[in-house]
N, C-alpha and C. Protein backbone atom coordinates (compact mmCIF):
# COMPACT_ATOMS: atom_id res chain seq x y z
N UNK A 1 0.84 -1.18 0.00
CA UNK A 1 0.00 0.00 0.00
C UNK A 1 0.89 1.24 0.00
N UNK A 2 0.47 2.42 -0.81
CA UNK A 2 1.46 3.68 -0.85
C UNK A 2 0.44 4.35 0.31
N UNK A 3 0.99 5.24 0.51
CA UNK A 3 0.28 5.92 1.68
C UNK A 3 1.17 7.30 1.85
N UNK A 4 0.17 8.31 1.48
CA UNK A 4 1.01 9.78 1.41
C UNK A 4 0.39 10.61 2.09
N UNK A 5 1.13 11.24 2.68
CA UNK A 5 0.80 12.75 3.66
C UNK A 5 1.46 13.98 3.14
N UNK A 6 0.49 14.89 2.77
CA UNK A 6 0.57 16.34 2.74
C UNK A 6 0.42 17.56 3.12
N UNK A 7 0.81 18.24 3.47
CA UNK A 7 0.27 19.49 4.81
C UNK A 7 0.43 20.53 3.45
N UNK A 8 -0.29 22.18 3.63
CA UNK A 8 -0.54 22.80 3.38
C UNK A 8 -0.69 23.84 4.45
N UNK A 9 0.04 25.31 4.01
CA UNK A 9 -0.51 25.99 4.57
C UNK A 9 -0.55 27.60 3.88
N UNK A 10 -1.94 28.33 4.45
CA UNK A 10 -2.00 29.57 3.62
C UNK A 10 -2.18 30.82 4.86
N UNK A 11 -2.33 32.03 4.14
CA UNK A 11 -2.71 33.64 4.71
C UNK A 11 -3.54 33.71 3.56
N UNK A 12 -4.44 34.65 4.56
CA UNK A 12 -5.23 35.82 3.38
C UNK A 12 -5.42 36.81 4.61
N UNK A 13 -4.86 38.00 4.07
CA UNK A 13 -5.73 39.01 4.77
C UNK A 13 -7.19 39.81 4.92
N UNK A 14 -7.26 40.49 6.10
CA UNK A 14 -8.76 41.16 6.31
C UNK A 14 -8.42 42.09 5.21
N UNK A 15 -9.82 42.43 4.41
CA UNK A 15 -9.87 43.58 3.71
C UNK A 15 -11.38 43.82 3.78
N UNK A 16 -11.66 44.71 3.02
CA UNK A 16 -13.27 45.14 2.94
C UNK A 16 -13.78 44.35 2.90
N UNK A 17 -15.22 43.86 3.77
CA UNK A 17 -16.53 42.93 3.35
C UNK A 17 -17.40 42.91 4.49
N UNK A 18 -18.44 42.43 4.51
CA UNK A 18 -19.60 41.53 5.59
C UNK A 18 -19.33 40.05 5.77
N UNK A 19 -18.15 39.56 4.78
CA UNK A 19 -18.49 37.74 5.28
C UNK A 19 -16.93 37.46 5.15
N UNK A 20 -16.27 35.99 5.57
CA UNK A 20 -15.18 35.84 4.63
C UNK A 20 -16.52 34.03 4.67
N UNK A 21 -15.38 33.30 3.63
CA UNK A 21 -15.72 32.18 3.10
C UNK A 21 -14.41 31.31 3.38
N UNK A 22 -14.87 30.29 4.16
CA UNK A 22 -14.22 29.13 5.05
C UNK A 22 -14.50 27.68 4.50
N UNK A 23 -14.07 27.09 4.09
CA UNK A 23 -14.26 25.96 3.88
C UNK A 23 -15.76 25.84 2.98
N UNK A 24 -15.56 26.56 2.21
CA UNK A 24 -17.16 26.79 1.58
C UNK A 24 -18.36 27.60 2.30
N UNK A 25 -18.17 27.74 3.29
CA UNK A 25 -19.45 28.07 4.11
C UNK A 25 -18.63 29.90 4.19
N UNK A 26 -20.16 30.71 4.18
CA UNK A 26 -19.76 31.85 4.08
C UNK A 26 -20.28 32.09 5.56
N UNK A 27 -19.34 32.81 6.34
CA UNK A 27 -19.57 33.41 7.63
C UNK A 27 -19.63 34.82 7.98
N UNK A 28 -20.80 35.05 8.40
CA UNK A 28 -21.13 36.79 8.84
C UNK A 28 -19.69 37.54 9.02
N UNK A 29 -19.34 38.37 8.73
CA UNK A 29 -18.12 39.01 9.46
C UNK A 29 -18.27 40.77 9.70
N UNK A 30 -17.64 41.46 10.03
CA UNK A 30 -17.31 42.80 9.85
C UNK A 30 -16.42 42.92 8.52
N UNK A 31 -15.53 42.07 8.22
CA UNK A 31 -14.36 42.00 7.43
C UNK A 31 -14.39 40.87 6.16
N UNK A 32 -13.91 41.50 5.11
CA UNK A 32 -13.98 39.98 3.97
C UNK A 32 -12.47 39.81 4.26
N UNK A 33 -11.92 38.96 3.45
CA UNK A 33 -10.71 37.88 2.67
C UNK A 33 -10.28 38.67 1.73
N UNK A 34 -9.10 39.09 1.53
CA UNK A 34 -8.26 40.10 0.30
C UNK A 34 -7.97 38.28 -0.66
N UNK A 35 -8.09 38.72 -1.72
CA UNK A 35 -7.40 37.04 -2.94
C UNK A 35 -8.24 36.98 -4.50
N UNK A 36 -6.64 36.91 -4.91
CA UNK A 36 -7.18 36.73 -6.30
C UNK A 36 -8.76 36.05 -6.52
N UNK A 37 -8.88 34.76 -5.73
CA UNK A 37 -9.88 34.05 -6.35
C UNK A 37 -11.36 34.74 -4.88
N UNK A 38 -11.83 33.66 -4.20
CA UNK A 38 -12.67 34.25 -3.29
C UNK A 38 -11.98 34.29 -2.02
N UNK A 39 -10.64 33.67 -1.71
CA UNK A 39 -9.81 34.01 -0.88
C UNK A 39 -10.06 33.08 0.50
N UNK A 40 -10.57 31.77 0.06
CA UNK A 40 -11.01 30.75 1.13
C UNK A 40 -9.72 30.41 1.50
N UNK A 41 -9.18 30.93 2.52
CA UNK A 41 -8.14 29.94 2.94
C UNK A 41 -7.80 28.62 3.43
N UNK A 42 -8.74 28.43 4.06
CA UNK A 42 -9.42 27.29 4.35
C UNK A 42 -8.97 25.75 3.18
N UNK A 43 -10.03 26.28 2.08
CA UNK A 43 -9.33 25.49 1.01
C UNK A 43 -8.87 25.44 -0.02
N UNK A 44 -7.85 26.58 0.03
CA UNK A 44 -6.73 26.89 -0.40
C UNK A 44 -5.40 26.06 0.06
N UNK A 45 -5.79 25.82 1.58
CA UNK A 45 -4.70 25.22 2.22
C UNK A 45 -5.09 23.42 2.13
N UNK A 46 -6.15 22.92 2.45
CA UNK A 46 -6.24 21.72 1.92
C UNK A 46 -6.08 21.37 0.77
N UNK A 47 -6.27 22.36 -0.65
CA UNK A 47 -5.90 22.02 -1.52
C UNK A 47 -3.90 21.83 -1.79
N UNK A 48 -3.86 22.50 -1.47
CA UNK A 48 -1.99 22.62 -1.06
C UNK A 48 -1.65 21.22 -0.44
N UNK A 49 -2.46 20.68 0.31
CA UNK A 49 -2.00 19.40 1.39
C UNK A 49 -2.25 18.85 0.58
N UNK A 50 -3.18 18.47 -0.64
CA UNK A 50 -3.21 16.81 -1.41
C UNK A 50 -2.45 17.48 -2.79
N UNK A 51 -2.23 18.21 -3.22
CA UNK A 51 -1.03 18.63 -4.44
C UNK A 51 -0.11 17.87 -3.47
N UNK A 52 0.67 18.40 -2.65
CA UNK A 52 1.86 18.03 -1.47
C UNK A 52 1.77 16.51 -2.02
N UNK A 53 1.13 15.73 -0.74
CA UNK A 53 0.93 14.51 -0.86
C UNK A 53 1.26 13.74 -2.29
N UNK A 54 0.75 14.62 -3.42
CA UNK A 54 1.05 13.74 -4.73
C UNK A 54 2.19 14.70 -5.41
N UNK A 55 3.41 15.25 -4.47
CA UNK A 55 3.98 16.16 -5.17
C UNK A 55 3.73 16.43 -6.59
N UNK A 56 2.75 17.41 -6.72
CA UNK A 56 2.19 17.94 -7.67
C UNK A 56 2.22 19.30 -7.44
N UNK A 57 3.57 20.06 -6.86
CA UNK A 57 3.21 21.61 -6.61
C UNK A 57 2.20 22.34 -5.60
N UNK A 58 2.13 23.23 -6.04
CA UNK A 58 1.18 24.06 -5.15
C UNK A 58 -0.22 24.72 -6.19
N UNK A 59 -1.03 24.71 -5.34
CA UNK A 59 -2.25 25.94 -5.98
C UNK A 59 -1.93 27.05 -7.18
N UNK A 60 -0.29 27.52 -6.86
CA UNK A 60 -0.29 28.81 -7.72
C UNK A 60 0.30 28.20 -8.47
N UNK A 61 1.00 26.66 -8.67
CA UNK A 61 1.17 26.67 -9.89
C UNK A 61 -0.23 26.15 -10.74
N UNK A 62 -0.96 25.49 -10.64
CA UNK A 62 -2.11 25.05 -11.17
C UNK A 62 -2.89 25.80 -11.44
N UNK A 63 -3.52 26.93 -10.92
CA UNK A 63 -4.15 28.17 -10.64
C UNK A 63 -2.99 29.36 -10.52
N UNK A 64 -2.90 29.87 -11.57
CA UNK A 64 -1.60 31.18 -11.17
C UNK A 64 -2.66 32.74 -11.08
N UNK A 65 -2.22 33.25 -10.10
CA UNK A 65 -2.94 34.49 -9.41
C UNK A 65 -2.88 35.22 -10.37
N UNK A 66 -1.52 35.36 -11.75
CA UNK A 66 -1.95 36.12 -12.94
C UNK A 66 -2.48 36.25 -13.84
N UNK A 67 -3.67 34.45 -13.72
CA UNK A 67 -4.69 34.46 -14.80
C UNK A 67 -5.94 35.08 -14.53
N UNK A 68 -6.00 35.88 -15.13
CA UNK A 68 -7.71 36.59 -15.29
C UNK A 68 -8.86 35.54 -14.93
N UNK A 69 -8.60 34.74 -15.23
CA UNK A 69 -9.70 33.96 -15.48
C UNK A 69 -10.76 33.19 -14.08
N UNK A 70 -9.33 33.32 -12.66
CA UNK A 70 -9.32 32.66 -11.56
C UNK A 70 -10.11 34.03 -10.52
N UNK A 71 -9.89 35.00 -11.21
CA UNK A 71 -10.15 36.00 -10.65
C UNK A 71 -12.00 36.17 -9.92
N UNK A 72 -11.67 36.10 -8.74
CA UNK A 72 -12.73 35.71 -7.74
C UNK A 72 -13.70 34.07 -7.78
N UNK A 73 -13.15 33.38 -8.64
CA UNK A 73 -13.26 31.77 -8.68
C UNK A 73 -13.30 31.40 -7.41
N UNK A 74 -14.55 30.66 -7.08
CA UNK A 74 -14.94 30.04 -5.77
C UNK A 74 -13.92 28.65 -5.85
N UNK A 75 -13.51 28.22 -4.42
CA UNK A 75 -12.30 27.71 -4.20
C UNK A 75 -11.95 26.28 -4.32
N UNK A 76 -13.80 25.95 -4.23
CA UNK A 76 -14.28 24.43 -4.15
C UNK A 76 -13.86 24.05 -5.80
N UNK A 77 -13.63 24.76 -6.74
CA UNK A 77 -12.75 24.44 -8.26
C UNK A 77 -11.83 23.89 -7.76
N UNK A 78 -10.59 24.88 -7.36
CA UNK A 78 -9.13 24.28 -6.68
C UNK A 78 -9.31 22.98 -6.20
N UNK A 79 -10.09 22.76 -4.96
CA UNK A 79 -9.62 21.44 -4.09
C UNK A 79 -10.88 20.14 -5.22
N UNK A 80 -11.65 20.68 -5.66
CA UNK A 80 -12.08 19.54 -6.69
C UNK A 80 -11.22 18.97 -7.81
N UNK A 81 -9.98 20.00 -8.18
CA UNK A 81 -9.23 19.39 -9.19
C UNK A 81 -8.21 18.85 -8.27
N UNK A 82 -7.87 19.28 -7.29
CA UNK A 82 -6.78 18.51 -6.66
C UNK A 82 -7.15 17.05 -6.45
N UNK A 83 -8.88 16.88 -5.90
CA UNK A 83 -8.91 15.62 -5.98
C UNK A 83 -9.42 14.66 -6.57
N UNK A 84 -9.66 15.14 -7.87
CA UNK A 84 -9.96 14.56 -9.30
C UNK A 84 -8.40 14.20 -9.76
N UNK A 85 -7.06 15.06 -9.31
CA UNK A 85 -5.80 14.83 -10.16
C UNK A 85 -5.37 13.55 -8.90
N UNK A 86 -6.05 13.01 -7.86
CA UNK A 86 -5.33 12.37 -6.89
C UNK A 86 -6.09 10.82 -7.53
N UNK A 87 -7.17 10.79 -7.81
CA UNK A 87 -7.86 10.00 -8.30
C UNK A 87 -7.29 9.52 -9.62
N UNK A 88 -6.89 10.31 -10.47
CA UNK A 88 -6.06 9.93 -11.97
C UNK A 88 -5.02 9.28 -11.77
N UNK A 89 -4.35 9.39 -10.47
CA UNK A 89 -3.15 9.19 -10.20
C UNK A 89 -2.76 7.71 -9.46
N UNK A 90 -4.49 7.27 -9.70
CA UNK A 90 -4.54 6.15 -8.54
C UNK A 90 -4.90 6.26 -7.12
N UNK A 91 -4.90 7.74 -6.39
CA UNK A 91 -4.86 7.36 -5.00
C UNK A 91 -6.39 7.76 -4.64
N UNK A 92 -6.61 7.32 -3.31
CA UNK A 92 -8.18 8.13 -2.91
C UNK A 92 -7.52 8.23 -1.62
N UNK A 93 -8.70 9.58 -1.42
CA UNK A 93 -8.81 10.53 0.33
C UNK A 93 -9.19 9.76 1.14
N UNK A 94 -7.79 9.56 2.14
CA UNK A 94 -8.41 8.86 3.40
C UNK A 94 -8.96 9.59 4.24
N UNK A 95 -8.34 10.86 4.92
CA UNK A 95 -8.98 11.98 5.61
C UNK A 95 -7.84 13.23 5.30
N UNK A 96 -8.77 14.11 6.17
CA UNK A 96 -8.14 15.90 5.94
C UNK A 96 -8.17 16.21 7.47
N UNK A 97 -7.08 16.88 7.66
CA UNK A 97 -7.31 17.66 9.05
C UNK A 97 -7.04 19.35 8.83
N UNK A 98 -8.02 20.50 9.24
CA UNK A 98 -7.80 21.16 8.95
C UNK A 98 -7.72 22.55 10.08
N UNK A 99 -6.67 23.35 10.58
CA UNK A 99 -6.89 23.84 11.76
C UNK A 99 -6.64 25.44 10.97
N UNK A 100 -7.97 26.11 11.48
CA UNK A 100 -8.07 27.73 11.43
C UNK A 100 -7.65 28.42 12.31
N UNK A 101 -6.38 28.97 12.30
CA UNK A 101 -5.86 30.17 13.20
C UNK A 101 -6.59 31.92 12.97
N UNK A 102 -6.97 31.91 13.97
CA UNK A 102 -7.65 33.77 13.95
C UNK A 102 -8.46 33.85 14.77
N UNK A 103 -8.59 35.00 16.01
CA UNK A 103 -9.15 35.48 16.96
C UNK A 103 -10.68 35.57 16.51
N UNK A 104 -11.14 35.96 15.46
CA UNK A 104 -12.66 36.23 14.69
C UNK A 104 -12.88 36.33 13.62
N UNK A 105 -13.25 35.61 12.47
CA UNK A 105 -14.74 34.93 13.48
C UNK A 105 -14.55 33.86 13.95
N UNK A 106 -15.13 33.56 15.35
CA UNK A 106 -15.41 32.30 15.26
C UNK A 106 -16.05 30.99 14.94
N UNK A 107 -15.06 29.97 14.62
CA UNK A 107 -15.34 29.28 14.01
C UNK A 107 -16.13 28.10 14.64
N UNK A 108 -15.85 27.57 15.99
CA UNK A 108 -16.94 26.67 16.31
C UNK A 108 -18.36 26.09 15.83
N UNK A 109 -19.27 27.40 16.07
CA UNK A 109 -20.29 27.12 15.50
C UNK A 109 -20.76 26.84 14.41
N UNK A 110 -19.82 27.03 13.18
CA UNK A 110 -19.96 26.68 11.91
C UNK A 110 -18.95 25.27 11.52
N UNK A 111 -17.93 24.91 12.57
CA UNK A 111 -17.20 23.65 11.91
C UNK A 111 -18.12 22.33 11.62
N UNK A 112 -19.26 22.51 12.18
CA UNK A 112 -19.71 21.02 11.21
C UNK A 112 -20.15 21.50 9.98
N UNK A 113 -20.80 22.75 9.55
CA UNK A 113 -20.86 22.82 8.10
C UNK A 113 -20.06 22.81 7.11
N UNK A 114 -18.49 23.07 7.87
CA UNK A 114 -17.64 23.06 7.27
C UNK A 114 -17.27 21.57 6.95
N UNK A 115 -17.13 20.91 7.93
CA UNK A 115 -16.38 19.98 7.53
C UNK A 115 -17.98 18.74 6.44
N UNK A 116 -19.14 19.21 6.49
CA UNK A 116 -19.77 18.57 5.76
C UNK A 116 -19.50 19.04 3.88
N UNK A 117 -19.34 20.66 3.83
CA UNK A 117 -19.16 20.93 2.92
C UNK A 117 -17.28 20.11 2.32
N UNK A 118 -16.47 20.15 3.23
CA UNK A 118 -15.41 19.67 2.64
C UNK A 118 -15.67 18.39 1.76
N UNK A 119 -16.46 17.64 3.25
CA UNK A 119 -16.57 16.16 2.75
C UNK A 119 -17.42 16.13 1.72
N UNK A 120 -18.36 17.31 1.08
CA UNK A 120 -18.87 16.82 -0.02
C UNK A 120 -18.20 17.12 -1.51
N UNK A 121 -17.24 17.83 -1.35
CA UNK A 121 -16.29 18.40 -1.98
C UNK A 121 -15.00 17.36 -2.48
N UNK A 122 -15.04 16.68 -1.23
CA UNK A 122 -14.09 15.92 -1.59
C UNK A 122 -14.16 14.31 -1.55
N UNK A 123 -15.37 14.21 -1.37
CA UNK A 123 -15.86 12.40 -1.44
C UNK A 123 -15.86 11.78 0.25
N UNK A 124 -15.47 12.72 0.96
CA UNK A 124 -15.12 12.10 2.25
C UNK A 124 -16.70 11.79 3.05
N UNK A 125 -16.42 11.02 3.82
CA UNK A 125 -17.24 11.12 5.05
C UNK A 125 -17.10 12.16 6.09
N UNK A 126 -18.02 12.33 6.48
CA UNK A 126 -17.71 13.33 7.28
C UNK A 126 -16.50 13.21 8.86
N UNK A 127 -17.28 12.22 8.98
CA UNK A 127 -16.06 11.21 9.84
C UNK A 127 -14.54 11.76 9.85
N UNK A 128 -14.19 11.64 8.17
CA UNK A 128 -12.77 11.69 7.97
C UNK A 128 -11.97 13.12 7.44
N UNK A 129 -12.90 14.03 7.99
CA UNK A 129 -12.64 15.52 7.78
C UNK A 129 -13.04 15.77 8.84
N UNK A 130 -11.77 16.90 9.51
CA UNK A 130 -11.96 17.54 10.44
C UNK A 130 -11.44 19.15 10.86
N UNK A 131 -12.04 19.87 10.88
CA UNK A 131 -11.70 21.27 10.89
C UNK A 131 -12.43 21.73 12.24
N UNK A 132 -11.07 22.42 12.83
CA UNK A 132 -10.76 22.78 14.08
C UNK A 132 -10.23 24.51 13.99
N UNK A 133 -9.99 24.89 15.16
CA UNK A 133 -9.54 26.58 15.18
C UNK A 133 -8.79 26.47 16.30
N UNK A 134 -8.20 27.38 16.24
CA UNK A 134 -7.07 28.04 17.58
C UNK A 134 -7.07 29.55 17.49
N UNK A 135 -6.69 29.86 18.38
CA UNK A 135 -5.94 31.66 18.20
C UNK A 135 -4.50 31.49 18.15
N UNK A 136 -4.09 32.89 18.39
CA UNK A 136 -2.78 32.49 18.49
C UNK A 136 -2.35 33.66 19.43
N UNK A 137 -3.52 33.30 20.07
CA UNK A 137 -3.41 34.44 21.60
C UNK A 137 -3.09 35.94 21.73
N UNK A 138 -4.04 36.58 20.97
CA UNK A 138 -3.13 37.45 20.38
C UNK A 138 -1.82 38.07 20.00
N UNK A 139 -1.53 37.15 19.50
CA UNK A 139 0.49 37.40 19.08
C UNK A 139 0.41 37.55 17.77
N UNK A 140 1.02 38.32 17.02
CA UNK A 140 1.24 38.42 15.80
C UNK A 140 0.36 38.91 14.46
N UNK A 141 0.06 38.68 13.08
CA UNK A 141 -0.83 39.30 12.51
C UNK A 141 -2.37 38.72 12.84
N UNK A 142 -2.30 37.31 13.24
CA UNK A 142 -3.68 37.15 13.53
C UNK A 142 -4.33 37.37 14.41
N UNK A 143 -2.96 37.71 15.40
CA UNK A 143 -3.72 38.04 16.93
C UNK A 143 -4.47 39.56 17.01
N UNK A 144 -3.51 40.21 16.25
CA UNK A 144 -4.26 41.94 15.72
C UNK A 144 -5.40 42.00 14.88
N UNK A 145 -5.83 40.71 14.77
CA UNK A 145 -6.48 40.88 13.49
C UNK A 145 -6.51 40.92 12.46
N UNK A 146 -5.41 40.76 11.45
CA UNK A 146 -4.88 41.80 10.26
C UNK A 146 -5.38 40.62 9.13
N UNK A 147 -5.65 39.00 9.82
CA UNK A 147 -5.95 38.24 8.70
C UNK A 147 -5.89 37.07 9.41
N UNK A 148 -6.33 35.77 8.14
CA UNK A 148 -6.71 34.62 9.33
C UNK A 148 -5.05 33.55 8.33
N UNK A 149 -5.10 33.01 9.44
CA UNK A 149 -3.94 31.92 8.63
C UNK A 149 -4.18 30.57 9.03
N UNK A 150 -4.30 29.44 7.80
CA UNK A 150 -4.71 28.06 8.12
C UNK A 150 -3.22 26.96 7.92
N UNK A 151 -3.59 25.33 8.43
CA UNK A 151 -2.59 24.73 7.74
C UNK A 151 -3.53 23.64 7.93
N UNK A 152 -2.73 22.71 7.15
CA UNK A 152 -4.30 21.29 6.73
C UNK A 152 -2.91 20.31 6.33
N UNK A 153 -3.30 19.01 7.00
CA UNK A 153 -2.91 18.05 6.43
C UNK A 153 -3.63 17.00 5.67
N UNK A 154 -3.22 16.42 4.23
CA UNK A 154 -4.09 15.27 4.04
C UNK A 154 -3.37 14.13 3.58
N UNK A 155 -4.24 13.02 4.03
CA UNK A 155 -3.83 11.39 3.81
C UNK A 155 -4.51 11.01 2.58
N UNK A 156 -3.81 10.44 1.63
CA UNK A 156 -3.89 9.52 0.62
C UNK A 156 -4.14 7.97 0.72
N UNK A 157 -4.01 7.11 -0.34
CA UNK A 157 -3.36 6.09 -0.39
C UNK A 157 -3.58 5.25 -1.50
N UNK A 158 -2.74 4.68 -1.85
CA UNK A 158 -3.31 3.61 -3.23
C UNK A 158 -2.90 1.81 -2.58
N UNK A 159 -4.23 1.46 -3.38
CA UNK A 159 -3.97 0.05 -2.89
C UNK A 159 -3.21 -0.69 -4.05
């Protein structure tokens, strides 16, 4: 059995809005997500963890921030081709772990939609997706606020 692990991790900063968009699910905010596409970091960064896993690069090479075309592209594209290219490749999603760093919003109350939207995104059970949060106590850009920063690992495997 091959069996691969990939971590991912992203920033997006606060900029103008009412919501940002997390793992698909759009959450009330004071503040949106600055990003070429809709600026989900969320899964931006899981998509990064199964490219990883099948060293296949990163997001910006597959999606490059200087094509017009990506420009405000909802994010669930990205991590659907990542795991349509994991599937070509032979392997399938065993699980995702995915942890949101940032003081607000919080994320609790919305991590099971999240992690239902992942898992429908990505074939999983819900079971085998899991998205979690931390702060980072206020220290640093997320602790000021200035933006949220994620990292995600994901498991593969081919039989």
């Amino acid at each position: 059995m091959d069996i691969r692990l990939g971590n991912g991790f992203d920033v997006h900063a606060f900029g103008p809005g009412d919501h940002v968009v997390l793992c698909g699910v759009k959450i009330p905010h004071e503040k949106g997500l600055v990003g070429h596409s809709d600026a989900d970091v969320a899964l931006h960064t899981i998509t990064d963890a199964i490219l990883g896993a099948l060293a296949q690069g990163d997001i910006g090479q597959h999606f490059p921030p200087s094509d017009p075309q990506w420009k405000g592209a909802a994010s669930d594209i990205f991590l659907r081709h990542a795991v349509d290219l994991a599937q070509t490749m032979g392997f399938e999603m065993s699980n995702v772990d995915c942890t949101i760093i940032c003081e607000d919003p919080r994320i609790g109350p919305h991590a099971m939609r999240m992690r239902q939207e992942v898992g429908r995104i990505t074939g999983l059970a819900v079971e085998r997706v899991s998205v979690k949060a931390t702060t980072s106590e206020r220290l640093g850009f997320t602790g000021r606020g200035e933006g949220i920063a994620c990292l995600a690992t994901a498991a593969l495997m081919k039989r």
